[in-house]
N, C-alpha and C. Protein backbone atom coordinates (compact mmCIF):
# COMPACT_ATOMS: atom_id res chain seq x y z
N UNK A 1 -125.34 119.64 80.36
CA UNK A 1 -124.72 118.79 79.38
C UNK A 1 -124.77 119.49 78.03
N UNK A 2 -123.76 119.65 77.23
CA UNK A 2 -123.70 120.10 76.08
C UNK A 2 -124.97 119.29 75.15
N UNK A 3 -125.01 120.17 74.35
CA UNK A 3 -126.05 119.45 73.19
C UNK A 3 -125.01 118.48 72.08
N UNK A 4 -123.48 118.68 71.95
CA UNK A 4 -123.14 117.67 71.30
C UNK A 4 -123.10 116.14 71.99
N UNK A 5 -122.73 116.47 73.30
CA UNK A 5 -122.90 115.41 74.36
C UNK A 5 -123.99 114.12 74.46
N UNK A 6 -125.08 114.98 74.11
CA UNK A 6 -126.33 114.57 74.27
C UNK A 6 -126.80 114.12 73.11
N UNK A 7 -126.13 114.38 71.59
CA UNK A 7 -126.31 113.50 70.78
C UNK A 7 -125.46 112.46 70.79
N UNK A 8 -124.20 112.66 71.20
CA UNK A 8 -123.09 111.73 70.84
C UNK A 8 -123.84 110.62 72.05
N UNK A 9 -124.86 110.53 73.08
CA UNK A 9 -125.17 109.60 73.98
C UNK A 9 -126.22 108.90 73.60
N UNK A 10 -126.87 110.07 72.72
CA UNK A 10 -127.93 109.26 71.93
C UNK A 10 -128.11 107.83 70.88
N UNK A 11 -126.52 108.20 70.01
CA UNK A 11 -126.34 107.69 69.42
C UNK A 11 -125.50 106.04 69.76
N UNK A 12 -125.01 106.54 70.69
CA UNK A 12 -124.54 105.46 71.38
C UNK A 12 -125.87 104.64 71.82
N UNK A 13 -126.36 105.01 72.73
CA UNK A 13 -128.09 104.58 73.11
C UNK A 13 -128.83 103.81 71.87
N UNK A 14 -129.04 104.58 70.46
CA UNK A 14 -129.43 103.81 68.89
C UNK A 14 -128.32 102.31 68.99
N UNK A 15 -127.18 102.84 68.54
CA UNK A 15 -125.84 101.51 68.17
C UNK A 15 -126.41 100.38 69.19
N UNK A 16 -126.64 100.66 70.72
CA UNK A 16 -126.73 99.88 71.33
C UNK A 16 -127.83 98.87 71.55
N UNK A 17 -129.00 99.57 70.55
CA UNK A 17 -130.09 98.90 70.81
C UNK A 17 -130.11 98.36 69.60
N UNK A 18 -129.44 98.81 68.52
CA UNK A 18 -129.32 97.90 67.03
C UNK A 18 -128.26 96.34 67.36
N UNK A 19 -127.55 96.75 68.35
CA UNK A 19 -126.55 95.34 68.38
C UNK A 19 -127.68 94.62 69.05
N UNK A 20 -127.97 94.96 70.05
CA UNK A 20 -129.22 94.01 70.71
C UNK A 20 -130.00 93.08 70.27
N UNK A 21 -130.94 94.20 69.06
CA UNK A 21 -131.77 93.50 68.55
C UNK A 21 -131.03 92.90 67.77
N UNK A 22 -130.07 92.57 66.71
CA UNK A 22 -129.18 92.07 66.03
C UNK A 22 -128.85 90.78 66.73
N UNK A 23 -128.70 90.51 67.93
CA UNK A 23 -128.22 89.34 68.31
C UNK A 23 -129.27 88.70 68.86
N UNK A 24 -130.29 89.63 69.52
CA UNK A 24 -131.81 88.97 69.66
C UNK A 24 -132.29 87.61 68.39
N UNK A 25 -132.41 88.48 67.24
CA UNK A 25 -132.48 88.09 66.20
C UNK A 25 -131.38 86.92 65.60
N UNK A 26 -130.81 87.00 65.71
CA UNK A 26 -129.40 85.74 65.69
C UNK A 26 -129.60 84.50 66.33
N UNK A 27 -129.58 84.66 67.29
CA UNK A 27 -130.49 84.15 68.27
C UNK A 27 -131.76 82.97 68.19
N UNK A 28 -132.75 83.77 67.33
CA UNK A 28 -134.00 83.48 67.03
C UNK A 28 -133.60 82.24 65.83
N UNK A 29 -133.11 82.86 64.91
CA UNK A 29 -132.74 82.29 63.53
C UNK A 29 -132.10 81.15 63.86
N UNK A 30 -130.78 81.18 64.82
CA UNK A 30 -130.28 79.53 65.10
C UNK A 30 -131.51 78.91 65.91
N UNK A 31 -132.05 79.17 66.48
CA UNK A 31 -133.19 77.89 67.68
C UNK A 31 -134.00 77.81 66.58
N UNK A 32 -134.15 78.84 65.34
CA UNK A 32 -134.82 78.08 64.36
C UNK A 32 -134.59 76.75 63.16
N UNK A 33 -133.37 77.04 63.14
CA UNK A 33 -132.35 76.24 62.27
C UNK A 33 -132.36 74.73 63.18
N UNK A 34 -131.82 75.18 64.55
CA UNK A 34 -131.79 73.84 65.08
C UNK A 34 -132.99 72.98 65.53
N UNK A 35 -134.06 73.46 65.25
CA UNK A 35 -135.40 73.15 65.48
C UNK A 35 -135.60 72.25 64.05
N UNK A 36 -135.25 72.74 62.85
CA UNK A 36 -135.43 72.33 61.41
C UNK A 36 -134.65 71.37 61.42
N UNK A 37 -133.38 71.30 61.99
CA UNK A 37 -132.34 70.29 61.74
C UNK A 37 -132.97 68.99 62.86
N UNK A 38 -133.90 69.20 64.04
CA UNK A 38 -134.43 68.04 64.55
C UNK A 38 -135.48 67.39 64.00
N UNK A 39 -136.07 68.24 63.02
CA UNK A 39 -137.55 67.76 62.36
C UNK A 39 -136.60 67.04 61.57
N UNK A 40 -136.10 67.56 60.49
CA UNK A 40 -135.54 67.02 59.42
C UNK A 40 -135.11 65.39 59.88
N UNK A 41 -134.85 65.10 60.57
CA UNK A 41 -133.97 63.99 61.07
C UNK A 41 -135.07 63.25 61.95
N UNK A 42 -135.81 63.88 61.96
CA UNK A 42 -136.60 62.79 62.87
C UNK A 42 -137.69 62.25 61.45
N UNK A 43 -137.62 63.31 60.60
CA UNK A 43 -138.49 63.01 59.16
C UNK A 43 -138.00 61.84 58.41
N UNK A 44 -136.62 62.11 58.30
CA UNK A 44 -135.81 60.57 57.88
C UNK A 44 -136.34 59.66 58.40
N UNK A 45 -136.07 59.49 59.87
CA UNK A 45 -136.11 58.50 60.64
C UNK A 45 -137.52 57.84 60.34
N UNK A 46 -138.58 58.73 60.40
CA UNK A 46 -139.80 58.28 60.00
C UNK A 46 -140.24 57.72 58.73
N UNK A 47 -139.74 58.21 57.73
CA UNK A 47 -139.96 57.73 56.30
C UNK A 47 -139.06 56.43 56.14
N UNK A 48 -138.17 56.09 56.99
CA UNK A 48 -136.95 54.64 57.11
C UNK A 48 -138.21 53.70 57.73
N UNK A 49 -138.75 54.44 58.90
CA UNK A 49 -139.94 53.34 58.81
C UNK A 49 -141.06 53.04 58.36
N UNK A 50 -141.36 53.78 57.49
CA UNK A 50 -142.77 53.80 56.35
C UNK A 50 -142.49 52.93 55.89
N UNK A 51 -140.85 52.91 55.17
CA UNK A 51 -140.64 52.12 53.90
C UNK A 51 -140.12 50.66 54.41
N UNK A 52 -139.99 50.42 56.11
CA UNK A 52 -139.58 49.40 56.34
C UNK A 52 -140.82 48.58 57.02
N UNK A 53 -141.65 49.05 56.92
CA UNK A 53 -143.20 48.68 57.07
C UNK A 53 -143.39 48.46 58.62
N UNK A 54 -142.61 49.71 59.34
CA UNK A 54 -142.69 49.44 60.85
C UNK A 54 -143.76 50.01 60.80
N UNK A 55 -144.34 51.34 60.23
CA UNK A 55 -145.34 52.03 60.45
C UNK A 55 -146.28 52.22 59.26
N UNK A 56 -147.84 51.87 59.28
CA UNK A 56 -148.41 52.01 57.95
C UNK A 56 -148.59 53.17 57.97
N UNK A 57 -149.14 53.72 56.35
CA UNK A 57 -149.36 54.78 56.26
C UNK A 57 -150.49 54.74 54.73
N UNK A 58 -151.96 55.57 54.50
CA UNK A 58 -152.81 55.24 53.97
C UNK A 58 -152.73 56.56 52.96
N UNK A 59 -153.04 56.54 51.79
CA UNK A 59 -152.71 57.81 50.95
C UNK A 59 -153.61 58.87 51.83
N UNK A 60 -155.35 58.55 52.62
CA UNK A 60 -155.21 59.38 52.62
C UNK A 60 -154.91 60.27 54.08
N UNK A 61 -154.87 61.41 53.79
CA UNK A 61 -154.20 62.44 55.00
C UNK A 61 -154.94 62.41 56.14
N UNK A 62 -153.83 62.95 56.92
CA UNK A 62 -154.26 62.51 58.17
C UNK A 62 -153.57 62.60 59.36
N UNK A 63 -153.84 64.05 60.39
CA UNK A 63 -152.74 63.69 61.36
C UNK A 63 -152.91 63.05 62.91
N UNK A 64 -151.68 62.41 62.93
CA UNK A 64 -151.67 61.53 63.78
C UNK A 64 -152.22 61.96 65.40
N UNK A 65 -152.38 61.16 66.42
CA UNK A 65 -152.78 61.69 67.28
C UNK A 65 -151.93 61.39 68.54
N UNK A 66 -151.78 61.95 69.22
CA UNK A 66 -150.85 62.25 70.54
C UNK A 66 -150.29 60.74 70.99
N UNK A 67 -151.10 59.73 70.90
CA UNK A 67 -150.65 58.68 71.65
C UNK A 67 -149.44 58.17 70.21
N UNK A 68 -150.09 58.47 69.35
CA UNK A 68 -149.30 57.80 68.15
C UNK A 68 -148.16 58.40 67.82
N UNK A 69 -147.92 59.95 68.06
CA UNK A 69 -147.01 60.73 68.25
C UNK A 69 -146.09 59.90 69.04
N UNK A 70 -146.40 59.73 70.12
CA UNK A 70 -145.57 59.48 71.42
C UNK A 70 -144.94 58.32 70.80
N UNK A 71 -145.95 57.04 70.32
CA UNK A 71 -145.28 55.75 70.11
C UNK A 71 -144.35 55.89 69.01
N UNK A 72 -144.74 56.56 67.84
CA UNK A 72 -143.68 56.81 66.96
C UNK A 72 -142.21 57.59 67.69
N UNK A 73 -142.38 58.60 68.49
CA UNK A 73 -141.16 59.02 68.98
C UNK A 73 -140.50 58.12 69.83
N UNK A 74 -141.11 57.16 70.56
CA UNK A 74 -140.05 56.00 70.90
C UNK A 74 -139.32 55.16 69.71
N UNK A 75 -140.03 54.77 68.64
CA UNK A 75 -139.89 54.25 67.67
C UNK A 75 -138.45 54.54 67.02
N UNK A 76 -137.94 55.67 66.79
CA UNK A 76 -137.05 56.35 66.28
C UNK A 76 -135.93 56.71 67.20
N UNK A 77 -134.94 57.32 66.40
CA UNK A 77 -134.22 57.48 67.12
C UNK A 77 -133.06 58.66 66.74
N UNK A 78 -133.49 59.92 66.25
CA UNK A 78 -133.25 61.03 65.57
C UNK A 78 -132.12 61.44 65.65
N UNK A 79 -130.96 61.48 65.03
CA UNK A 79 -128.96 61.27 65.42
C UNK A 79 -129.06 63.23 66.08
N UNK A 80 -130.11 63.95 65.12
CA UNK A 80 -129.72 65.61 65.32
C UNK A 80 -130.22 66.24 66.63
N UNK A 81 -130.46 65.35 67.41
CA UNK A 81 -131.48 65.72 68.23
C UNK A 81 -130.54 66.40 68.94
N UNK A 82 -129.65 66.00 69.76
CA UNK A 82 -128.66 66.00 71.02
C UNK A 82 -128.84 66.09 72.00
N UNK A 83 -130.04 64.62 72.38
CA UNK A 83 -130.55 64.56 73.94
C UNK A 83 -131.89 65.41 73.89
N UNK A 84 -132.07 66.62 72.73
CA UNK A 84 -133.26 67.42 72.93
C UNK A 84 -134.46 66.51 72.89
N UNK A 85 -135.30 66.21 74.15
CA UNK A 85 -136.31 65.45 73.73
C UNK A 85 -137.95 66.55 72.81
N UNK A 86 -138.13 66.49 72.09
CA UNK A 86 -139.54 66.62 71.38
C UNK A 86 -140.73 66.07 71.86
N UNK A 87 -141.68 66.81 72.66
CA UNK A 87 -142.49 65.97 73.67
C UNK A 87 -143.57 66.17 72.53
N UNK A 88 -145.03 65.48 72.90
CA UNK A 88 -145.89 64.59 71.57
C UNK A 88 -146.86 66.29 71.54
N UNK A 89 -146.67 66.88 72.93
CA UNK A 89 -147.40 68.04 73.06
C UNK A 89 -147.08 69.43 71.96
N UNK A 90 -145.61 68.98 71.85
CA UNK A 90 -145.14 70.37 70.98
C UNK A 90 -144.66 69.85 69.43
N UNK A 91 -144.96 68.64 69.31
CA UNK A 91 -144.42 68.06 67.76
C UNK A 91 -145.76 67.57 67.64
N UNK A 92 -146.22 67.93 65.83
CA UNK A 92 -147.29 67.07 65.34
C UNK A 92 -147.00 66.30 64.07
N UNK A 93 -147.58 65.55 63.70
CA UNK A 93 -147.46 64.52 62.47
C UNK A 93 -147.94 64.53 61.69
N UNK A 94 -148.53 64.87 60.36
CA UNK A 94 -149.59 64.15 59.90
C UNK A 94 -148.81 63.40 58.39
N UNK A 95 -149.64 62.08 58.02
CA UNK A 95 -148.98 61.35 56.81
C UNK A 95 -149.88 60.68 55.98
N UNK A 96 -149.48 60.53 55.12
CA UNK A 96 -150.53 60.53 54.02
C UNK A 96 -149.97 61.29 52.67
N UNK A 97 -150.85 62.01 51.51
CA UNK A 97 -150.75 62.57 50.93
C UNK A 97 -150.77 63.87 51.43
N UNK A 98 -150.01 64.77 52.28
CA UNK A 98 -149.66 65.85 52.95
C UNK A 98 -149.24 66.79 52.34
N UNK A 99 -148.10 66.80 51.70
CA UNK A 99 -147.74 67.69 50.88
C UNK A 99 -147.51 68.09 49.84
N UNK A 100 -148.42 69.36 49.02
CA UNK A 100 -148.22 69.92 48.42
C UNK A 100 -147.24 70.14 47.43
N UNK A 101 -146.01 70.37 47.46
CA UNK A 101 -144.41 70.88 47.19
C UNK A 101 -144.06 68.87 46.42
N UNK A 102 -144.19 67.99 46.89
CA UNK A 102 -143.71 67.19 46.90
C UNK A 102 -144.17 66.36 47.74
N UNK A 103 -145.02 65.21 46.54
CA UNK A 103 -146.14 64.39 47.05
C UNK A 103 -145.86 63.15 47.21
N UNK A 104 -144.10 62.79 47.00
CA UNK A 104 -143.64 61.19 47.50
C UNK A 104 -143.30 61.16 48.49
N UNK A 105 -142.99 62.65 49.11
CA UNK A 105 -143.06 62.25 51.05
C UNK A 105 -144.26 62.40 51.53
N UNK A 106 -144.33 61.00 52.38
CA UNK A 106 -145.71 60.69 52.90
C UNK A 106 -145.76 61.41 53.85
N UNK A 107 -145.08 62.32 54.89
CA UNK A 107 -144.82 62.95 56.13
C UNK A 107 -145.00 64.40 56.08
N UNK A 108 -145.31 64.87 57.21
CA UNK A 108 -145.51 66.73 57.67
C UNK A 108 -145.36 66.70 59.00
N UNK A 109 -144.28 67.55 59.38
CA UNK A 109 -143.42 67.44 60.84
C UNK A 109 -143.83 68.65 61.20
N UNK A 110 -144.22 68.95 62.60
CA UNK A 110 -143.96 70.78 62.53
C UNK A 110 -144.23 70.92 64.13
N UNK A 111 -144.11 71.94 64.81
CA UNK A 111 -144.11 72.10 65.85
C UNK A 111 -144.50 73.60 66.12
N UNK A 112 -145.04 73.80 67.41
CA UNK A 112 -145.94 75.10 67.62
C UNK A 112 -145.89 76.28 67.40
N UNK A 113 -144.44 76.44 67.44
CA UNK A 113 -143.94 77.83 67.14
C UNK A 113 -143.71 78.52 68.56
N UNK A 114 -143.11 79.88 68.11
CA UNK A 114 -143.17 80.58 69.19
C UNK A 114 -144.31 80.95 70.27
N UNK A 115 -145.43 81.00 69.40
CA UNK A 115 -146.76 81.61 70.21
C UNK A 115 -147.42 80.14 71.24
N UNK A 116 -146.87 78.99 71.20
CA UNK A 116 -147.34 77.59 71.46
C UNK A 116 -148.65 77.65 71.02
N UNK A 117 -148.77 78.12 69.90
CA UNK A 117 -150.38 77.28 69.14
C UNK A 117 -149.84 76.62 67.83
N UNK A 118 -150.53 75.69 67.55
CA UNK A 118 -150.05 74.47 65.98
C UNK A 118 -151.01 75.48 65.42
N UNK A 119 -150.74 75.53 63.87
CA UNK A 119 -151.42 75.86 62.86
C UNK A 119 -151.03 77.88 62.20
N UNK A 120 -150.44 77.98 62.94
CA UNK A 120 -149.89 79.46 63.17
C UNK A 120 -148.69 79.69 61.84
N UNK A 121 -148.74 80.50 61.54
CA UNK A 121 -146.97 81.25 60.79
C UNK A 121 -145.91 80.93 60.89
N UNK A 122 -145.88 81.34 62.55
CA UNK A 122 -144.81 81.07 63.11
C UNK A 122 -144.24 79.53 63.66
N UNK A 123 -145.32 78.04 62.96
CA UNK A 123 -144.75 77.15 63.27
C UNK A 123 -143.40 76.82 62.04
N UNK A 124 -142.51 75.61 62.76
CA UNK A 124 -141.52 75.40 62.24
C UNK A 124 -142.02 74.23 61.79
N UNK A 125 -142.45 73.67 59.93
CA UNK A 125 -142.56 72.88 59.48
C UNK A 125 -141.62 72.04 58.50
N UNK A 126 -141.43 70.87 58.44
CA UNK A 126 -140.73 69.88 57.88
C UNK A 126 -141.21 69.07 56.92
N UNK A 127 -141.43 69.26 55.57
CA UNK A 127 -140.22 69.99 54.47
C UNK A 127 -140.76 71.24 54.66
N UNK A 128 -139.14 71.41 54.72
CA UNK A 128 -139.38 73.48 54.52
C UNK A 128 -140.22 73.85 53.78
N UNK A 129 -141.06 74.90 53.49
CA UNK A 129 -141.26 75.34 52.99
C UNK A 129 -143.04 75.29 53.26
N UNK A 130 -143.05 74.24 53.28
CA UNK A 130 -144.91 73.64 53.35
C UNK A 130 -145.26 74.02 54.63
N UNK A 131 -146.72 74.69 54.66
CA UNK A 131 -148.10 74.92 55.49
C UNK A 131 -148.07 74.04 56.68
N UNK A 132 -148.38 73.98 57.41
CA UNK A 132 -148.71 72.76 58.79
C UNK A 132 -149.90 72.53 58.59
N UNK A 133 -150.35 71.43 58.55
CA UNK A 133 -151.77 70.85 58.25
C UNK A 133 -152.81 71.50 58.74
């Protein structure tokens, strides 16, 4: 094989592994987006019932625990979801004085992340921006 050959295959070989990861990554970023767009909406849903006194909530913090998870996710009824159910195992809660950024939402939504451990980097928390408890 010629040596121009063998770069021109190389390079093809690079291009091909840059589109890859490129859409790998694409990829990643929407299941992240649509992950944010189910918190977000299930965060509404939850703060509609703070303020409609379906669910109390005590200044101080505090996250909720699996059974209460669960009952609150019957409770609601999240429009962004699309059938995706959020089981109590991979979504956590906590409410109270939670966040940081903005301390009139009583709520902190977030879910495990890629690695399935809570408390990690890589979880997806609701309001953007803020820590997972």
């Amino acid at each position: 094989m010629k040596r121009s050959t063998k770069y021109f295959v190389l390079l093809i070989l690079i291009f091909c592994g840059f589109i890859g990861y490129s859409a790998y990554r694409s990829c990643k970023v929407a299941e992240e987006s649509a992950t944010l767009s189910r918190l977000y909406s299930m965060s509404n849903e939850i703060n509609l019932a703070i303020s409609q006194n379906r669910f109390k909530v005590e200044n101080q913090p505090r996250e909720l625990t699996q059974s209460e998870v669960e009952q609150l996710l019957k409770q609601i009824k999240a429009g962004d979801c699309g059938g995706v159910q959020l089981s109590s195992e991979q979504i956590h809660i906590a409410v109270g004085d939670v966040n940081k950024e903005n301390s009139l939402i009583k709520i902190k939504i977030w879910t495990n992340g890629y690695d399935g451990i809570a408390g990690t980097d890589d979880d997806v928390v609701m309001p953007w921006g803020e820590k997972s408890y």
